[in-house]
Protein backbone atom coordinates (compact mmCIF):
# COMPACT_ATOMS: atom_id res chain seq x y z
CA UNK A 1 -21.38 -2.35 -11.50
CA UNK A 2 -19.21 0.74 -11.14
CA UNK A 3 -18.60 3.74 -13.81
CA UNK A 4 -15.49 3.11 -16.00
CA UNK A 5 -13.60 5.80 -14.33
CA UNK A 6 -11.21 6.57 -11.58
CA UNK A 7 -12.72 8.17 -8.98
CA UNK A 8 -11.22 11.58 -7.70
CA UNK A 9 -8.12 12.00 -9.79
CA UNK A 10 -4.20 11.53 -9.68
CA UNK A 11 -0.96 13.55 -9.15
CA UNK A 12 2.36 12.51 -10.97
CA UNK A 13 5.71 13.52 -9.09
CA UNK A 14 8.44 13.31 -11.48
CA UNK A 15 11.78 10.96 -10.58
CA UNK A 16 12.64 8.65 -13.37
CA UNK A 17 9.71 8.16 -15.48
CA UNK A 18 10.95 4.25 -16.69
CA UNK A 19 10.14 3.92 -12.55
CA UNK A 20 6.51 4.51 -11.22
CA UNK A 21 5.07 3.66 -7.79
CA UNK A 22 1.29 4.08 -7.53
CA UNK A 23 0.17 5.25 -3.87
CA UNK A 24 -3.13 3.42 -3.29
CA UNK A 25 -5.19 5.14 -0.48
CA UNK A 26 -7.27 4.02 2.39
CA UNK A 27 -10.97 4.48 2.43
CA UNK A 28 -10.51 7.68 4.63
CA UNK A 29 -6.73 7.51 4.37
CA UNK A 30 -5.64 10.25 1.62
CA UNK A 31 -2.02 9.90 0.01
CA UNK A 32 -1.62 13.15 2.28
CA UNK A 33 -1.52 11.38 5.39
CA UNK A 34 1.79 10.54 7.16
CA UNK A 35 2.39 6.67 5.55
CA UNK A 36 2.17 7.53 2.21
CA UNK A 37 3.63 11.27 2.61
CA UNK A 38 6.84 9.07 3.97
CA UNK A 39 6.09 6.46 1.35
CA UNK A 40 6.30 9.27 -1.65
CA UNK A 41 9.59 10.44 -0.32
CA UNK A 42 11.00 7.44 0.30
CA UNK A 43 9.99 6.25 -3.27
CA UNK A 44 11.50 10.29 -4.54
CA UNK A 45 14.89 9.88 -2.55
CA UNK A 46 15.51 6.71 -4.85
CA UNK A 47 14.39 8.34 -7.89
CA UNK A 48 10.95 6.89 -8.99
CA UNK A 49 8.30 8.61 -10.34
CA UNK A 50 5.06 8.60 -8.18
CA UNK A 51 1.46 8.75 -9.34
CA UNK A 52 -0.51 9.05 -6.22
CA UNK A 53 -4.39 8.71 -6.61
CA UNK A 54 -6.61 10.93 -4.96
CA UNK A 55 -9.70 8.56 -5.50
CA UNK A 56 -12.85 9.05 -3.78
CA UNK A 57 -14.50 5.32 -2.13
CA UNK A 58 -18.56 5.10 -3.64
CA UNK A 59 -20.37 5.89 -0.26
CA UNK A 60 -22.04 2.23 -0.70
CA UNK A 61 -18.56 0.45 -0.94
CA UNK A 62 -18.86 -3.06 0.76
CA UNK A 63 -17.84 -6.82 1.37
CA UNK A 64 -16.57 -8.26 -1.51
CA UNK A 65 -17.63 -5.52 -3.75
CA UNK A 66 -14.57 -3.12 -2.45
CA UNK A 67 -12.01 -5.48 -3.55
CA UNK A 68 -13.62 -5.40 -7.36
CA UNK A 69 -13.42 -1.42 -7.38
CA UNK A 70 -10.39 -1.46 -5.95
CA UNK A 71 -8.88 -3.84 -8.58
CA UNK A 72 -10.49 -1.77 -11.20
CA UNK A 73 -9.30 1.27 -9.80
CA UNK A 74 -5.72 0.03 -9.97
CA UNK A 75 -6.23 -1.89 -13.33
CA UNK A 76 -7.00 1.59 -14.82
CA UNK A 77 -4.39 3.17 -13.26
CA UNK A 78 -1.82 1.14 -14.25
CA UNK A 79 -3.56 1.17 -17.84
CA UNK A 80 -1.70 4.68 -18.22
CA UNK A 81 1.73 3.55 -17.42
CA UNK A 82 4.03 2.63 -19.51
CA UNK A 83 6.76 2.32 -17.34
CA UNK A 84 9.34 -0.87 -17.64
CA UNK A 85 8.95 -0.63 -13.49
CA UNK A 86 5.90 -0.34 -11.85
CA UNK A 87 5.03 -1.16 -8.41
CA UNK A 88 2.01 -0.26 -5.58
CA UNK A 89 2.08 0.96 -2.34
CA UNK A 90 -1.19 0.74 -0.46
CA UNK A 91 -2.49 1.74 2.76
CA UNK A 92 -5.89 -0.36 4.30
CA UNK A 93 -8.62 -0.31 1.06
CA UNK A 94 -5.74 -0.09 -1.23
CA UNK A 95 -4.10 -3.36 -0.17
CA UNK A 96 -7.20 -5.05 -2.16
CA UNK A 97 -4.87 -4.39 -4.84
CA UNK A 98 -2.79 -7.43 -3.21
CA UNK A 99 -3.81 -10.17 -5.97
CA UNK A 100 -3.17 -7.82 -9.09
CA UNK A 101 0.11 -7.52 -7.65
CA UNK A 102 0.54 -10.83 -6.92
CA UNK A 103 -0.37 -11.60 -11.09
CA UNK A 104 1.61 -9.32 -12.60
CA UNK A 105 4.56 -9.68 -10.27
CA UNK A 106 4.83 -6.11 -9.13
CA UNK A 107 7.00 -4.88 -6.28
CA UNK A 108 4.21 -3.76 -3.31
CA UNK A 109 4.53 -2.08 0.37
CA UNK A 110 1.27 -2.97 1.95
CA UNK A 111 0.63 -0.48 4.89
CA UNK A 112 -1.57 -1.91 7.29
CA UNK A 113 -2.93 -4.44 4.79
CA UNK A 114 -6.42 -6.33 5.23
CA UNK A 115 -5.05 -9.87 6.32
CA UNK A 116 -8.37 -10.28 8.10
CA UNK A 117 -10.19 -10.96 4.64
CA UNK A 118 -10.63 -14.12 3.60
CA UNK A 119 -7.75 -14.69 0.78
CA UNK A 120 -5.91 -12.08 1.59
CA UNK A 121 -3.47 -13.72 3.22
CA UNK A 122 -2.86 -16.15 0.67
CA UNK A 123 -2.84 -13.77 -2.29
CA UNK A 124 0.20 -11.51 -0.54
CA UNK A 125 1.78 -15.18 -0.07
CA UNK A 126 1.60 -15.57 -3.56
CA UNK A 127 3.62 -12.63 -4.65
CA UNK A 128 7.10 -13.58 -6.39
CA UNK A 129 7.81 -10.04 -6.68
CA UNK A 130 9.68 -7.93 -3.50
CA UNK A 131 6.90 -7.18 -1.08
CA UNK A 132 6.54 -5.53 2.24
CA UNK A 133 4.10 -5.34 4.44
CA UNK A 134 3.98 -2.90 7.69
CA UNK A 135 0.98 -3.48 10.49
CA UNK A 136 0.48 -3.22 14.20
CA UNK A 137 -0.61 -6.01 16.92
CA UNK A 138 -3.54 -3.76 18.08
CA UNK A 139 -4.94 -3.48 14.71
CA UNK A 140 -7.85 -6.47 13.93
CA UNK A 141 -6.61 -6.07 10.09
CA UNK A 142 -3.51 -7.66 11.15
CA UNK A 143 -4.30 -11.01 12.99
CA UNK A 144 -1.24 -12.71 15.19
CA UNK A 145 0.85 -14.46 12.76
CA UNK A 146 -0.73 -13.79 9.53
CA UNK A 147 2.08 -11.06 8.41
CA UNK A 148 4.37 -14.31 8.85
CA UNK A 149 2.42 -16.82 7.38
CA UNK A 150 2.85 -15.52 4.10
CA UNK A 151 6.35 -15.59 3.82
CA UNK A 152 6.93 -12.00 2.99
CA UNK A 153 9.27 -9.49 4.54
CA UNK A 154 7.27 -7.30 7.53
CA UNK A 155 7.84 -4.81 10.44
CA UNK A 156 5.46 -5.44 12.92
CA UNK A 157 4.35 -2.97 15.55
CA UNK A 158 4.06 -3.20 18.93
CA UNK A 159 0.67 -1.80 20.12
CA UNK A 160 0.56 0.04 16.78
CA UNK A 161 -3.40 0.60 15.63
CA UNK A 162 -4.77 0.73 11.80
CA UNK A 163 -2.66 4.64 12.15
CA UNK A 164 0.35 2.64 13.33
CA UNK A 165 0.12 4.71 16.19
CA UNK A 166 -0.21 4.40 19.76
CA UNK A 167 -2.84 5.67 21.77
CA UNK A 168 -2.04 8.37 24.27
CA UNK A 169 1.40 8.18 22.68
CA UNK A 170 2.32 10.80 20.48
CA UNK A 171 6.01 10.54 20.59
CA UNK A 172 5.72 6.92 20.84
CA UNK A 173 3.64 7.18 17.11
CA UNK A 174 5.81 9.22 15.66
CA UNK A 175 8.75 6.90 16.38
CA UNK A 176 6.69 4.24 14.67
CA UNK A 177 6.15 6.48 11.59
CA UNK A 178 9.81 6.51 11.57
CA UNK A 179 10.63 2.37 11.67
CA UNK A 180 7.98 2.36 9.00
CA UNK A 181 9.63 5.16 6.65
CA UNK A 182 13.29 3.52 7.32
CA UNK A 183 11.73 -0.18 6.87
CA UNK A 184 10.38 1.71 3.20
CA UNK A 185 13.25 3.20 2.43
CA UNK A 186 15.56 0.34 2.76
CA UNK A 187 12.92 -1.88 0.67
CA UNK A 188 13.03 0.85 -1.81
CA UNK A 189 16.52 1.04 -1.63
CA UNK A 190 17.02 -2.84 -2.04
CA UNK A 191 15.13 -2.96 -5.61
CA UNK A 192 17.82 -1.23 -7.33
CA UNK A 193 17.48 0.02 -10.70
């Protein structure tokens, strides 16, 4: 269905390398942008490595098909770790990754995750592993309640879109990048060593 390869490529940032956090990117959400910029130092201020992948979405990319690359994407990824920690931070399309995390208990941060799917509120409910998930009420990827319903930790933002910002609000955004890098940092912070 799709090549055995990762598309685009990856970038490791050195902090302890028995700690690695893989940034997962939206479909036109790089690990450049302001979530997972914050994310990276968030995850470098308590000393974990970070592999952040640069991958590049198959033009043709739909339905149920992007949450099989994205799972493949991830499965490879995490194929080259051999870290005794791992966990994923995703933004949007990388939140796909929900149910791998979910089976192989990882630690996540799911940045405006996809709860509008079908299953993917249940398969963030089934995590046993810390997970966090950050979203805004005017985002449709984030349906009322759904961030509650499954039972893990969340910062919900007021009028926040799939940006977590506010429109015709710059300062307003900005001070929601900032709950959502302090609501990161003290999950970070709160898995220990």
């Amino acid at each position: 269905m799709f090549p055995d390869k990762i598309y685009g490529a990856s970038t490791r940032i050195a902090g302890d390398p028995s700690r690695v956090a893989l940034l997962l990117p939206g479909r036109g959400y790089s690990v450049a942008r302001p979530l997972l910029h914050y994310a990276r130092k968030a995850l470098l201020a308590h000393d974990w490595t970070v592999q952040e992948i640069w991958w590049e979405v198959p033009e043709d990319l739909a339905g149920d098909d992007s949450a099989a690359w994205v799972d493949g994407q991830t499965r490879q990824a995490l194929g080259r770790e051999g870290a005794g920690s791992v966990m994923l931070v995703g933004k949007s399309l990388g939140t796909l990754a929900a149910p791998l995390a979910a089976e192989r208990a990882l630690p996540a941060i799911w940045l405006t995750p996809l709860l509008h799917i079908d299953g993917m509120e249940r398969a963030i409910g089934l995590a046993t592993a810390p997970t966090l998930l950050i979203g805004g009420t005017r985002d449709v990827s984030w349906p009322p309640g759904a961030a509650e319903r499954t039972g893990q930790e969340y910062l919900e933002l007021t009028g926040a879109d799939h940006a977590l910002e506010l429109m015709g609000d710059p300062v307003g955004s900005v001070e929601n990048l900032a709950r959502a890098t302090a609501a990161m940092t003290a999950f970070v912070a709160g898995l220990g060593r």
